[in-house]
N, C-alpha and C. Protein backbone atom coordinates (compact mmCIF):
# COMPACT_ATOMS: atom_id res chain seq x y z
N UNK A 1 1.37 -33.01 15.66
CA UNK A 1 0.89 -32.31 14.49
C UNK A 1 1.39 -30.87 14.46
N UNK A 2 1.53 -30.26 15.80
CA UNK A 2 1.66 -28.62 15.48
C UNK A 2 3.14 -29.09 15.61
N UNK A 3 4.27 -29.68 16.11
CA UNK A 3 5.20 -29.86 15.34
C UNK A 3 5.89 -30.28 13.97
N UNK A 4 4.93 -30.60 13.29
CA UNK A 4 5.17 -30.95 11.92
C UNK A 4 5.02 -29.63 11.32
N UNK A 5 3.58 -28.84 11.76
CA UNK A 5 3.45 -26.95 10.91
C UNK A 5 4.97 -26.38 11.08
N UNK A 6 5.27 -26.56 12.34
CA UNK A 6 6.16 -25.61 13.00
C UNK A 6 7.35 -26.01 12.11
N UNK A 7 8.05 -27.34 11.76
CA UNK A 7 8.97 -27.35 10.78
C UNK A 7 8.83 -27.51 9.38
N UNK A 8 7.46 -27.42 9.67
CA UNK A 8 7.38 -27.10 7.78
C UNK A 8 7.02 -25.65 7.65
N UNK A 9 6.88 -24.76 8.44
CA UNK A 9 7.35 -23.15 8.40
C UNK A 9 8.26 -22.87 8.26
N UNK A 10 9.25 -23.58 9.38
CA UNK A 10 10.93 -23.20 9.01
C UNK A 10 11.58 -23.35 8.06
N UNK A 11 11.00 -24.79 7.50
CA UNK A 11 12.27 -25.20 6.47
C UNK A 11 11.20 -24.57 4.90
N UNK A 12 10.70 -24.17 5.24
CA UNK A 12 9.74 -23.19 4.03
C UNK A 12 10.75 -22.45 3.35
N UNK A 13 10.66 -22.57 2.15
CA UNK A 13 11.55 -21.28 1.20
C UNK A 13 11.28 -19.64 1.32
N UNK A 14 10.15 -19.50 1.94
CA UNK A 14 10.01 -18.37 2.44
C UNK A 14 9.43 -17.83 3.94
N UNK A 15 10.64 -19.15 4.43
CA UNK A 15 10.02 -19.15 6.18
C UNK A 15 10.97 -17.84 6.96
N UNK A 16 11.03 -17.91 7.91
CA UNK A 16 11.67 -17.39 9.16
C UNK A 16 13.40 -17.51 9.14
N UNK A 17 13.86 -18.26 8.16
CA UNK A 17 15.50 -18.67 8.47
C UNK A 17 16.07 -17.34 6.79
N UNK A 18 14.73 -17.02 5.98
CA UNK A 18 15.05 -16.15 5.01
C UNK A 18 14.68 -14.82 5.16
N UNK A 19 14.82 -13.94 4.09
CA UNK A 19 15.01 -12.20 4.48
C UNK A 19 13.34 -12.30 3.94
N UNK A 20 13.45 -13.51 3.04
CA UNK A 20 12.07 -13.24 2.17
C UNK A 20 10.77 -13.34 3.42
N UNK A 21 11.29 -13.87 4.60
CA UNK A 21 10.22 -13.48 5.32
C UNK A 21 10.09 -12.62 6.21
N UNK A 22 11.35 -11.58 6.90
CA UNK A 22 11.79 -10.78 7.51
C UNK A 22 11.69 -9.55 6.75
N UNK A 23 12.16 -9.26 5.68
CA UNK A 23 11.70 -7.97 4.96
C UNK A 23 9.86 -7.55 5.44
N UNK A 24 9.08 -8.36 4.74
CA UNK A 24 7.93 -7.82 4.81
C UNK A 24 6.88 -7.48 6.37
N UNK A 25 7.86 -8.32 7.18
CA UNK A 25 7.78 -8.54 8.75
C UNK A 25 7.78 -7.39 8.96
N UNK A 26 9.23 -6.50 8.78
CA UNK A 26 9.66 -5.11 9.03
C UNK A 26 8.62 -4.22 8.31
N UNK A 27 8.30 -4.43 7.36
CA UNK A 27 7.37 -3.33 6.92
C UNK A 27 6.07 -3.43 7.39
N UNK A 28 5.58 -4.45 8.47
CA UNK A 28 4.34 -4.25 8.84
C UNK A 28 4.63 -3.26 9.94
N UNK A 29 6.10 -2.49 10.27
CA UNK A 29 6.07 -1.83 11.51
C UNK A 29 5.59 -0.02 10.40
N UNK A 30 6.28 -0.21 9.05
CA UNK A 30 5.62 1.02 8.61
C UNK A 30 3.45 1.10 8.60
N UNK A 31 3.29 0.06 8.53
CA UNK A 31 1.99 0.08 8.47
C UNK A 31 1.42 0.38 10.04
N UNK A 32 2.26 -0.25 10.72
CA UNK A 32 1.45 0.10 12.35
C UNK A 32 1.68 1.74 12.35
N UNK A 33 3.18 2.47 11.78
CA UNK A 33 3.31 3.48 12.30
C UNK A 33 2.04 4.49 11.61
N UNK A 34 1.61 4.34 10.33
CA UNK A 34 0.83 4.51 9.42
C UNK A 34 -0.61 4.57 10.51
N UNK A 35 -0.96 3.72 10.89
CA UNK A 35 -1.99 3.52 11.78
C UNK A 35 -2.22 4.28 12.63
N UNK A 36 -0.81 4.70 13.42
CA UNK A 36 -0.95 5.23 14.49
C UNK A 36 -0.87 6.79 14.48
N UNK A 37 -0.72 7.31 13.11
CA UNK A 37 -1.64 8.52 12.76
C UNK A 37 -2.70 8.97 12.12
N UNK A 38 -3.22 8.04 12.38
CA UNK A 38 -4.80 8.18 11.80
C UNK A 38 -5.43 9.33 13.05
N UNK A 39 -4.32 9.59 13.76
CA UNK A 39 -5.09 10.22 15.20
C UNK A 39 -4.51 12.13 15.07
N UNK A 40 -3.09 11.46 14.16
CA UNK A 40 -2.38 13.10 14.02
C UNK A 40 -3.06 13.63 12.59
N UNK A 41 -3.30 15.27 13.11
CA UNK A 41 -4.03 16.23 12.53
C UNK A 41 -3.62 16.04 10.58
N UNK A 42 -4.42 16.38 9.69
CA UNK A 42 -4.19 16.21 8.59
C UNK A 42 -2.91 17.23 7.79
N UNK A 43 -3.29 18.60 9.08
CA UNK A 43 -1.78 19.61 8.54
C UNK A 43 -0.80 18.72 8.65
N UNK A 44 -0.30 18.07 9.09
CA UNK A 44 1.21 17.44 9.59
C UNK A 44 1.02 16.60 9.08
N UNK A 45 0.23 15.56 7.92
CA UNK A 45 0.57 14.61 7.25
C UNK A 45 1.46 15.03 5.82
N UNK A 46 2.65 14.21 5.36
CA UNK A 46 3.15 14.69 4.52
C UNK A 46 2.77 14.31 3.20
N UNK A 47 2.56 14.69 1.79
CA UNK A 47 2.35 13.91 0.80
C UNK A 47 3.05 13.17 0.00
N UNK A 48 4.49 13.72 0.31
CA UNK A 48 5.57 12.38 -0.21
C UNK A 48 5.61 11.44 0.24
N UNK A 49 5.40 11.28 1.92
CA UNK A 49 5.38 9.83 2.69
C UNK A 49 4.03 9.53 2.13
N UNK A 50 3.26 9.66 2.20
CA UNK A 50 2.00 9.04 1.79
C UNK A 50 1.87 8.48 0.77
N UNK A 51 2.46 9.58 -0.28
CA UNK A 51 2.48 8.74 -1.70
C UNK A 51 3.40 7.44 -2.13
N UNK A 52 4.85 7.72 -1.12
CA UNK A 52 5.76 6.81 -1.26
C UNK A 52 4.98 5.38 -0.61
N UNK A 53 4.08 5.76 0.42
CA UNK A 53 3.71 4.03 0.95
C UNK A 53 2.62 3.82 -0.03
N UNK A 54 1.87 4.63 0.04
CA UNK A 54 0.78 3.92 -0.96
C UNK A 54 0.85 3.62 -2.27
N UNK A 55 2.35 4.35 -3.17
CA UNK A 55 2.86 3.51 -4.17
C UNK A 55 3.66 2.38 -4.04
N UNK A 56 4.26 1.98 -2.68
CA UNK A 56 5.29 1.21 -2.57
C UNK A 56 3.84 -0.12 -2.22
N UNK A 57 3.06 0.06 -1.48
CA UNK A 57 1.88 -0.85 -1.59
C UNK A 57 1.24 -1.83 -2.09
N UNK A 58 0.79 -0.06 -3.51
CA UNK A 58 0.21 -0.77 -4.61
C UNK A 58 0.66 -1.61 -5.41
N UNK A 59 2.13 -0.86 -6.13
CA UNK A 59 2.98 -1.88 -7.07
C UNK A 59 3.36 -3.49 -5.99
N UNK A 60 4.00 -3.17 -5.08
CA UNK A 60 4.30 -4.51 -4.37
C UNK A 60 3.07 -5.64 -3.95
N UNK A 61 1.90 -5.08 -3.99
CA UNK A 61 0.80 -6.06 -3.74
C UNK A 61 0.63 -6.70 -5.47
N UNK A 62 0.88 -6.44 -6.65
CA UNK A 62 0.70 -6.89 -7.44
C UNK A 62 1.86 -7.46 -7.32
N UNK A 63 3.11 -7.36 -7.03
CA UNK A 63 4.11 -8.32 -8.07
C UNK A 63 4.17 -9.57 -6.75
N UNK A 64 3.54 -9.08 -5.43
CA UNK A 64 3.86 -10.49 -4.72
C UNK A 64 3.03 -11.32 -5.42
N UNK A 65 2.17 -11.27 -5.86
CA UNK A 65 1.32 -12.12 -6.43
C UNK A 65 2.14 -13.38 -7.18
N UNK A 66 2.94 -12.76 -7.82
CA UNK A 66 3.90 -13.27 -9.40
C UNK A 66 5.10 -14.01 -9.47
N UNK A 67 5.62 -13.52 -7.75
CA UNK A 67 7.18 -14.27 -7.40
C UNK A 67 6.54 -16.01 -6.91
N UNK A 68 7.78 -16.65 -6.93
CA UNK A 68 7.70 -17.72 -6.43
C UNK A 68 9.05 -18.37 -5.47
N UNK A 69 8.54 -18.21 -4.44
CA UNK A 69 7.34 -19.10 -3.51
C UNK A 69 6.68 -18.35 -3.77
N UNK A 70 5.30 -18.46 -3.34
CA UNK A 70 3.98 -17.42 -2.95
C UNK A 70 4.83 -16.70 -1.88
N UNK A 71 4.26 -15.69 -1.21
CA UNK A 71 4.81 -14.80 0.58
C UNK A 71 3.32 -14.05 0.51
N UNK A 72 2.31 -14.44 1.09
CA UNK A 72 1.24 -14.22 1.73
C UNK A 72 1.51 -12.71 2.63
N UNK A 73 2.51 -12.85 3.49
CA UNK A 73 2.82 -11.86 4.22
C UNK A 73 3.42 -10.93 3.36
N UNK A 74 3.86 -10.95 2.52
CA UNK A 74 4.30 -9.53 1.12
C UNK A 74 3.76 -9.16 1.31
N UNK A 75 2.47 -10.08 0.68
CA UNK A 75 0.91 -9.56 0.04
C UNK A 75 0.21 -8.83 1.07
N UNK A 76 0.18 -9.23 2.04
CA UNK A 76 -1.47 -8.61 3.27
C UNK A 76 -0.26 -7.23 3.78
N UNK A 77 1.27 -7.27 3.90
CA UNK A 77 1.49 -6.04 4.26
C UNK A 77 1.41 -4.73 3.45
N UNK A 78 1.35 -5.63 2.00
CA UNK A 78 1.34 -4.21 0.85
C UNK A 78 0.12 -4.00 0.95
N UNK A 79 -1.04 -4.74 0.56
CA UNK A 79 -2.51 -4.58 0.82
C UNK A 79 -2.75 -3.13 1.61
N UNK A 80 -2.34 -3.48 2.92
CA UNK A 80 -2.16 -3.07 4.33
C UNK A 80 -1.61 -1.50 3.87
N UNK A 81 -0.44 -1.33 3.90
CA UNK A 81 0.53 -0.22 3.21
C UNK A 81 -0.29 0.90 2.52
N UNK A 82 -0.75 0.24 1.06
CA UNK A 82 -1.92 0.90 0.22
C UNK A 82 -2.65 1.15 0.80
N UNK A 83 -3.83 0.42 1.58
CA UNK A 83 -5.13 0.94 2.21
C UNK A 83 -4.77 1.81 3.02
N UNK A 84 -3.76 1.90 4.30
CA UNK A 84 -3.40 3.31 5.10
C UNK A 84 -2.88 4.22 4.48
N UNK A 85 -2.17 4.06 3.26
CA UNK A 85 -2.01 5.40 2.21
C UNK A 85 -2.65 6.20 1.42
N UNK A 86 -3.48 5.43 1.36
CA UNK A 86 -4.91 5.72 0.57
C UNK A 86 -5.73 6.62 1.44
N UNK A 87 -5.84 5.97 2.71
CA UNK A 87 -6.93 7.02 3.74
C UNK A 87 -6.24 8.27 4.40
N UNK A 88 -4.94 8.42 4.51
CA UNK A 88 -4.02 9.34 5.09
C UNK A 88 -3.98 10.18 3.78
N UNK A 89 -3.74 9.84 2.90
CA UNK A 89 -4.08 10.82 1.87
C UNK A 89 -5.22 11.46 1.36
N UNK A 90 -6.44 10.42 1.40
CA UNK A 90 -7.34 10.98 0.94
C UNK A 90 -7.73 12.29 2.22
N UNK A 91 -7.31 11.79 3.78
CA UNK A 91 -7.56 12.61 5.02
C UNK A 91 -7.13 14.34 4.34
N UNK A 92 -5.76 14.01 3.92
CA UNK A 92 -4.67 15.27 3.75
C UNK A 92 -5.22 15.95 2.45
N UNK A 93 -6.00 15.27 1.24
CA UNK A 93 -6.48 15.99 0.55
C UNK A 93 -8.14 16.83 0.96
N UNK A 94 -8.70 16.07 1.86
CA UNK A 94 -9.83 16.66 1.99
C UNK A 94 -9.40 17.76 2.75
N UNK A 95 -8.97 17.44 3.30
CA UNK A 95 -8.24 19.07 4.11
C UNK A 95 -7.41 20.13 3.73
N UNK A 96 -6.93 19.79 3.18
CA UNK A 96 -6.32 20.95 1.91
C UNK A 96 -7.17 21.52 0.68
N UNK A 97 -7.66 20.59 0.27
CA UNK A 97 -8.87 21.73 -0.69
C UNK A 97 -10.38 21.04 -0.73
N UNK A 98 -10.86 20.72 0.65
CA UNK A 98 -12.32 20.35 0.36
C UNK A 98 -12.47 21.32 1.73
N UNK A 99 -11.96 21.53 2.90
CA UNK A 99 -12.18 21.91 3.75
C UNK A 99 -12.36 23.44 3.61
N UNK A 100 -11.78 24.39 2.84
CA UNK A 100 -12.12 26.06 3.17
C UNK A 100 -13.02 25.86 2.10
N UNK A 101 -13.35 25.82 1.11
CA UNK A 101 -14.99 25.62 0.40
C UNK A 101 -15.93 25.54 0.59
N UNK A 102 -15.97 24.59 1.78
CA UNK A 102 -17.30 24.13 2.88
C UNK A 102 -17.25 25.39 3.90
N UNK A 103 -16.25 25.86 4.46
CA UNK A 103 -16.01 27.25 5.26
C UNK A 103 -16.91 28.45 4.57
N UNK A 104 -16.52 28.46 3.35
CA UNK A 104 -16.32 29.80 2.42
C UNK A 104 -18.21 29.57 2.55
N UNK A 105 -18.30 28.78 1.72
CA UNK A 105 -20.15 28.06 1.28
C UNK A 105 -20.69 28.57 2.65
N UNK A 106 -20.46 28.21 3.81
CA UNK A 106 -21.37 28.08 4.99
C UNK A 106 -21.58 29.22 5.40
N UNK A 107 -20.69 30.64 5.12
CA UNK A 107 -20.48 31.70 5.61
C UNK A 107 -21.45 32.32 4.57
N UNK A 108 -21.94 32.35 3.53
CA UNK A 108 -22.98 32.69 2.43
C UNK A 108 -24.42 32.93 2.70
């Protein structure tokens, strides 16, 4: 039985032998890298990278929807993409203008 999954993955139109499944493979390494500054300070996040993943995300989680074959893995890496762009940004905006307000206020 798990040899029958295993070649009906491969010979899948959007298995392992196509880019259509290797492209979005590669971009789960932007999402790990994404991840792995959730730890670096909000000065040093940039807002063009941020905006570029979390628009490249958003639009791409809708149109995987629409292509055919389905690619599941499009989908959960754009998902993925958006949601860490979303929080790295929202990080970089609270810190740029929510953070000296609360300073300024507390000193009152």
């Amino acid at each position: 039985m798990a040899t029958s999954k295993l070649q009906a993955l491969w010979n899948h139109p959007a298995g392992p032998k196509t880019i259509h499944f290797w492209a979005p493979t590669f971009k789960w390494g932007i999402s790990i890298a994404n991840i792995a500054d959730f730890s670096k300070p909000p000065e040093k996040l940039s807002y063009p990278q941020q905006i570029a993943v979390t628009a490249t995300g958003v639009i791409w989680s809708r149109y995987s929807t629409v292509i055919t074959p389905k690619n599941w893995n499009l989908f959960s890496v754009n998902v993925a993409m958006a949601g860490t762009g979303i929080y790295q940004l929202s990080r970089k905006i609270k810190h740029d203008y929510f953070s000296e307000e609360e300073v300024a206020v507390a000193k009152e």
